[in-house]
PDB file of N, CA and C in Angstrom:
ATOM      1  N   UNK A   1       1.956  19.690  -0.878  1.00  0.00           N
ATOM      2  CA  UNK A   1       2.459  18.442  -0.375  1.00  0.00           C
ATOM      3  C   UNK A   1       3.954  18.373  -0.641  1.00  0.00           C
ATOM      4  N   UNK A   2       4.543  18.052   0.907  1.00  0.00           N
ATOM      5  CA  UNK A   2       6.084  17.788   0.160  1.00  0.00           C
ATOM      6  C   UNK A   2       6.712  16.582   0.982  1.00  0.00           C
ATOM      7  N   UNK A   3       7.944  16.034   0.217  1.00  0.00           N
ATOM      8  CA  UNK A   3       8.239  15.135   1.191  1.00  0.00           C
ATOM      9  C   UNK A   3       8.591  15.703   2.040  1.00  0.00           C
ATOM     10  N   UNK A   4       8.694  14.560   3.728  1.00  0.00           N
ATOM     11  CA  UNK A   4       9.324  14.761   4.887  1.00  0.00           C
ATOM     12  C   UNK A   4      10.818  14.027   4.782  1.00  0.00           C
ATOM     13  N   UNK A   5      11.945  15.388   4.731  1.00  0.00           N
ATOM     14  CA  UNK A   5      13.455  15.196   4.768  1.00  0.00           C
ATOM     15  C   UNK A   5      13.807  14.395   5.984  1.00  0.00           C
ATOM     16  N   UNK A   6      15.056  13.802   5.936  1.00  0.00           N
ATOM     17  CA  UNK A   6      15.605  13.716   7.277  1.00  0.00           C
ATOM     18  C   UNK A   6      17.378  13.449   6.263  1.00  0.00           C
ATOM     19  N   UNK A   7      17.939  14.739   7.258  1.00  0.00           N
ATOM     20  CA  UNK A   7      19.631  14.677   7.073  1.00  0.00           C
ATOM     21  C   UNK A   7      20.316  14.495   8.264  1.00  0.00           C
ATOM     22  N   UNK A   8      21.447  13.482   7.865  1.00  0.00           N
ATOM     23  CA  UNK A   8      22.263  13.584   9.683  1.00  0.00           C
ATOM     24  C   UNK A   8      23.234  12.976   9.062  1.00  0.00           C
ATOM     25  N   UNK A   9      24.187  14.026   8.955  1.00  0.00           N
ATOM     26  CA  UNK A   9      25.820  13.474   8.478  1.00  0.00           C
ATOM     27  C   UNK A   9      25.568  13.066   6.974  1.00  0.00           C
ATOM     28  N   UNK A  10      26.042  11.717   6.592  1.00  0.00           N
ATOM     29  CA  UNK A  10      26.418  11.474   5.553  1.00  0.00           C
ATOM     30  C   UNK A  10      24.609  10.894   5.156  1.00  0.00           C
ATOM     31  N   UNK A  11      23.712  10.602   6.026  1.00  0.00           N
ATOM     32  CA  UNK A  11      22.540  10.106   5.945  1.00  0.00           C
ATOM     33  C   UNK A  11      21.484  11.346   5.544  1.00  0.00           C
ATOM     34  N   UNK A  12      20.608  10.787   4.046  1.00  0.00           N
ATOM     35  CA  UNK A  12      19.902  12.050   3.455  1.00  0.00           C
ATOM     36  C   UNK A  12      18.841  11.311   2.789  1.00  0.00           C
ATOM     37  N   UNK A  13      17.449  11.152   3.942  1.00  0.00           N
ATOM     38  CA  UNK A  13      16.076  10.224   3.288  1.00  0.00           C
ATOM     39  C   UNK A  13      15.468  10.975   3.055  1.00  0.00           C
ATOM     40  N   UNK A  14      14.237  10.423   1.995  1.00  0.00           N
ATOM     41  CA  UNK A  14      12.616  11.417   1.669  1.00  0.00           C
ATOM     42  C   UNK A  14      11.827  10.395   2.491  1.00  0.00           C
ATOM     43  N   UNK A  15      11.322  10.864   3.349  1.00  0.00           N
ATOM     44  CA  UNK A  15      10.294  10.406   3.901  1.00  0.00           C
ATOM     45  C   UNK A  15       8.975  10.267   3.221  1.00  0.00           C
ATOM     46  N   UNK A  16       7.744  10.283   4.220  1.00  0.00           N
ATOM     47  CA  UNK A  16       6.329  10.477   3.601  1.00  0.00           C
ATOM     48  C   UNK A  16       5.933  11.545   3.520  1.00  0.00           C
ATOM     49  N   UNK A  17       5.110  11.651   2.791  1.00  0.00           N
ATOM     50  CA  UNK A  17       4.695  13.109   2.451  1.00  0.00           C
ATOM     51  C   UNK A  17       4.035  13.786   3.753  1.00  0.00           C
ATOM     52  N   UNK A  18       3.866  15.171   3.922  1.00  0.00           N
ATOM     53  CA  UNK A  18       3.712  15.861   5.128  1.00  0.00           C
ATOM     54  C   UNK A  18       2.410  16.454   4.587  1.00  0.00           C
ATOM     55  N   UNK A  19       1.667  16.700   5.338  1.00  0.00           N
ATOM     56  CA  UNK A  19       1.042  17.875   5.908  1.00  0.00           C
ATOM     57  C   UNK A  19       0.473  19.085   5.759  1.00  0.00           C
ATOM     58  N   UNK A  20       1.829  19.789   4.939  1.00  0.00           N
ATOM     59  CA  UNK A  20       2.006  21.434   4.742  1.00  0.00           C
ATOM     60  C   UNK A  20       1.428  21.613   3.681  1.00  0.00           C
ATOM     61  N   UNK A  21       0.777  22.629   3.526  1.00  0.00           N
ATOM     62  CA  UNK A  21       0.068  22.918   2.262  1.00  0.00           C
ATOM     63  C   UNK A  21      -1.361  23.043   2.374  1.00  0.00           C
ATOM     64  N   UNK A  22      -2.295  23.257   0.999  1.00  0.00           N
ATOM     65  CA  UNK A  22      -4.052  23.233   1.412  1.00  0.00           C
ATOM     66  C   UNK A  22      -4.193  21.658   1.569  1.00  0.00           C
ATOM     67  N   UNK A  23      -5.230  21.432   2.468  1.00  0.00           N
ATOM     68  CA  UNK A  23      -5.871  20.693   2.714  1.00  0.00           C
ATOM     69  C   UNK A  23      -6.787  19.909   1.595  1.00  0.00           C
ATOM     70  N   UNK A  24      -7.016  20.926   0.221  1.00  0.00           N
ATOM     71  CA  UNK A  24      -8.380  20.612  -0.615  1.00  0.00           C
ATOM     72  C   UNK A  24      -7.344  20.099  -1.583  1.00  0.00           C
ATOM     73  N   UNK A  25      -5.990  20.300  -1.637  1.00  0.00           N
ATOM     74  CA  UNK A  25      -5.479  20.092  -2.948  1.00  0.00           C
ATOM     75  C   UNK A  25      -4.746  18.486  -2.973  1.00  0.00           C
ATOM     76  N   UNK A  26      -4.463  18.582  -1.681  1.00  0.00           N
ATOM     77  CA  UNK A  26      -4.551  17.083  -0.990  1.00  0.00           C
ATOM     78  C   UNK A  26      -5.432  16.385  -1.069  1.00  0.00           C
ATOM     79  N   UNK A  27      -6.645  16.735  -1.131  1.00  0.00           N
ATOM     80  CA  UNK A  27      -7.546  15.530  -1.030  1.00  0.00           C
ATOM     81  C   UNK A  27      -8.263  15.303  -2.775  1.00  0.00           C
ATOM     82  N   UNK A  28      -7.920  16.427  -3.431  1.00  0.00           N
ATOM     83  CA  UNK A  28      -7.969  16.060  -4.713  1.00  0.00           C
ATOM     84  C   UNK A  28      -6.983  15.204  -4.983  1.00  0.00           C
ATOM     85  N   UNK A  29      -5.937  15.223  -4.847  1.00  0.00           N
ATOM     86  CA  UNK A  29      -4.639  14.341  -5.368  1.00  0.00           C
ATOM     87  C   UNK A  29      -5.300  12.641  -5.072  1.00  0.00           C
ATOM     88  N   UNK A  30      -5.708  12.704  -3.684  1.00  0.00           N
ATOM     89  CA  UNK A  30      -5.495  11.631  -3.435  1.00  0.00           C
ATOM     90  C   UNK A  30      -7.246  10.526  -4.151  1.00  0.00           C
ATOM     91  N   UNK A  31      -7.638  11.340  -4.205  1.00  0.00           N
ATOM     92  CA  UNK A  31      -8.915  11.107  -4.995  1.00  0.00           C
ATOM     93  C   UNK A  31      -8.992  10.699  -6.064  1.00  0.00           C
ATOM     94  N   UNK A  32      -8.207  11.195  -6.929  1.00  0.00           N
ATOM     95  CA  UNK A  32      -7.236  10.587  -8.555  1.00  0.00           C
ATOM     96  C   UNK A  32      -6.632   9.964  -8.372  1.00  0.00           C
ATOM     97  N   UNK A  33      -5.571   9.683  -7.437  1.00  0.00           N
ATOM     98  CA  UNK A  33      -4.726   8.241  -7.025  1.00  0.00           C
ATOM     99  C   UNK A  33      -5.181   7.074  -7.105  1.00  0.00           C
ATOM    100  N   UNK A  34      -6.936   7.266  -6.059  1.00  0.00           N
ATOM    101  CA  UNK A  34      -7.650   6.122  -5.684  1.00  0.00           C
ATOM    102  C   UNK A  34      -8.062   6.136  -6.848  1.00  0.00           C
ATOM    103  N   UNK A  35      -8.825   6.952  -7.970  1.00  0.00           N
ATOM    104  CA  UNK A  35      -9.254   6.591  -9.297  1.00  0.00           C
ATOM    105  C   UNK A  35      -8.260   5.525  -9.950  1.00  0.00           C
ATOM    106  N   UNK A  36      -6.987   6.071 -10.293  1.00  0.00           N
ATOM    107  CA  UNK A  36      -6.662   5.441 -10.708  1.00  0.00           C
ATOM    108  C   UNK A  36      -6.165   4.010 -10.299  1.00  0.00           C
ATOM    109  N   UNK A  37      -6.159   3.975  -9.113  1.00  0.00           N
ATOM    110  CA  UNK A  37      -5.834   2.609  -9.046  1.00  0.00           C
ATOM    111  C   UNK A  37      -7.091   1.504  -9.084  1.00  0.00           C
ATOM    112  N   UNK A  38      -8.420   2.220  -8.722  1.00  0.00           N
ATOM    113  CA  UNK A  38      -9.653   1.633  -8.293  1.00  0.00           C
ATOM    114  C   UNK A  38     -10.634   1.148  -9.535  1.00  0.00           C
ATOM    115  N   UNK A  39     -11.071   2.595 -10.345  1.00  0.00           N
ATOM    116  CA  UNK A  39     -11.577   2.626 -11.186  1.00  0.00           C
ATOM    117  C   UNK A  39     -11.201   2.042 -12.731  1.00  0.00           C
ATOM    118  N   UNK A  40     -10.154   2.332 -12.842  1.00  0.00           N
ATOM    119  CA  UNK A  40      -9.145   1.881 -14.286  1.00  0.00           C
ATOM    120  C   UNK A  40      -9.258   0.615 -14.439  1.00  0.00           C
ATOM    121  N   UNK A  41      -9.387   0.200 -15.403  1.00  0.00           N
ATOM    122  CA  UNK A  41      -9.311  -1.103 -16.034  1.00  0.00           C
ATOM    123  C   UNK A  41      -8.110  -1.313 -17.171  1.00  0.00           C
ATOM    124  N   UNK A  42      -7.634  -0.099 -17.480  1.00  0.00           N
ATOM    125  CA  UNK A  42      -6.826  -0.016 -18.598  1.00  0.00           C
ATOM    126  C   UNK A  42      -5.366  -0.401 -17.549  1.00  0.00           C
ATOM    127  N   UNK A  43      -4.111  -1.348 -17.905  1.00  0.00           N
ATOM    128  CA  UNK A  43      -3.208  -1.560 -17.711  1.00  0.00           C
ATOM    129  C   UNK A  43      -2.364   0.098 -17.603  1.00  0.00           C
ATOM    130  N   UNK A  44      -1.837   0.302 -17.223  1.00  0.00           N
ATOM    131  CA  UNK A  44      -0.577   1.767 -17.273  1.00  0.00           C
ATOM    132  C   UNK A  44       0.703   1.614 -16.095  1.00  0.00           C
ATOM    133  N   UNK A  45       2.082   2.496 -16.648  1.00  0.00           N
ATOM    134  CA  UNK A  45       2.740   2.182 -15.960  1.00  0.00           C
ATOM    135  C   UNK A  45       2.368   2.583 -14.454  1.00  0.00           C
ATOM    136  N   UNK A  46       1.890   3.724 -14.118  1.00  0.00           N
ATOM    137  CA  UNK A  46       1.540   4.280 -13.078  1.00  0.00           C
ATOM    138  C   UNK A  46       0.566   3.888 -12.277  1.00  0.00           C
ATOM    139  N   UNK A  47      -0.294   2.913 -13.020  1.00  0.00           N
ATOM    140  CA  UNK A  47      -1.407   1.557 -12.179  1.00  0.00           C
ATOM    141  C   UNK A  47      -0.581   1.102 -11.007  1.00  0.00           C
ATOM    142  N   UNK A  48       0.419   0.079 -12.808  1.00  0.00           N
ATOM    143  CA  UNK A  48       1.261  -0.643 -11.807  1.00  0.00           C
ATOM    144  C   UNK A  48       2.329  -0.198 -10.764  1.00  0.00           C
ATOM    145  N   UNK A  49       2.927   0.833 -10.936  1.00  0.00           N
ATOM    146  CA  UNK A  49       3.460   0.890  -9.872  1.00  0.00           C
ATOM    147  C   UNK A  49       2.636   1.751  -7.916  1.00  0.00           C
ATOM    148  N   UNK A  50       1.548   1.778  -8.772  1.00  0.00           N
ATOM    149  CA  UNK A  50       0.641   2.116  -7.739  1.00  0.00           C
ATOM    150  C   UNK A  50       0.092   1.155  -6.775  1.00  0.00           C
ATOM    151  N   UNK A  51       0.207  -0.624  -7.243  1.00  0.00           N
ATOM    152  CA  UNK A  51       0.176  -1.416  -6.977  1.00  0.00           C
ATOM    153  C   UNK A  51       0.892  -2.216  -6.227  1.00  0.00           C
TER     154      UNK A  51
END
């Protein structure tokens, strides 16, 4: 997974994440994401900013 760049002149964003890469390692990531935001009951910084 990587971000999607965009450069033009003095302009230099990270987009959303792309695409490229395995498919399985992606959907693990995002599987622990949803844990943690879903399942957790415990306060953390990474809850909250998941929030």
């Amino acid at each position: 997974m990587t971000p999607r760049k965009y450069a033009s002149g003095e302009t230099n964003r990270n987009g959303g994440i792309s695409k490229i890469g395995d498919a399985s390692t992606r959907a693990v990531l995002y599987q622990a994401g949803l844990a943690v935001l879903t399942r957790s009951q415990k306060w953390s910084k990474l809850r909250a900013w998941g929030h």
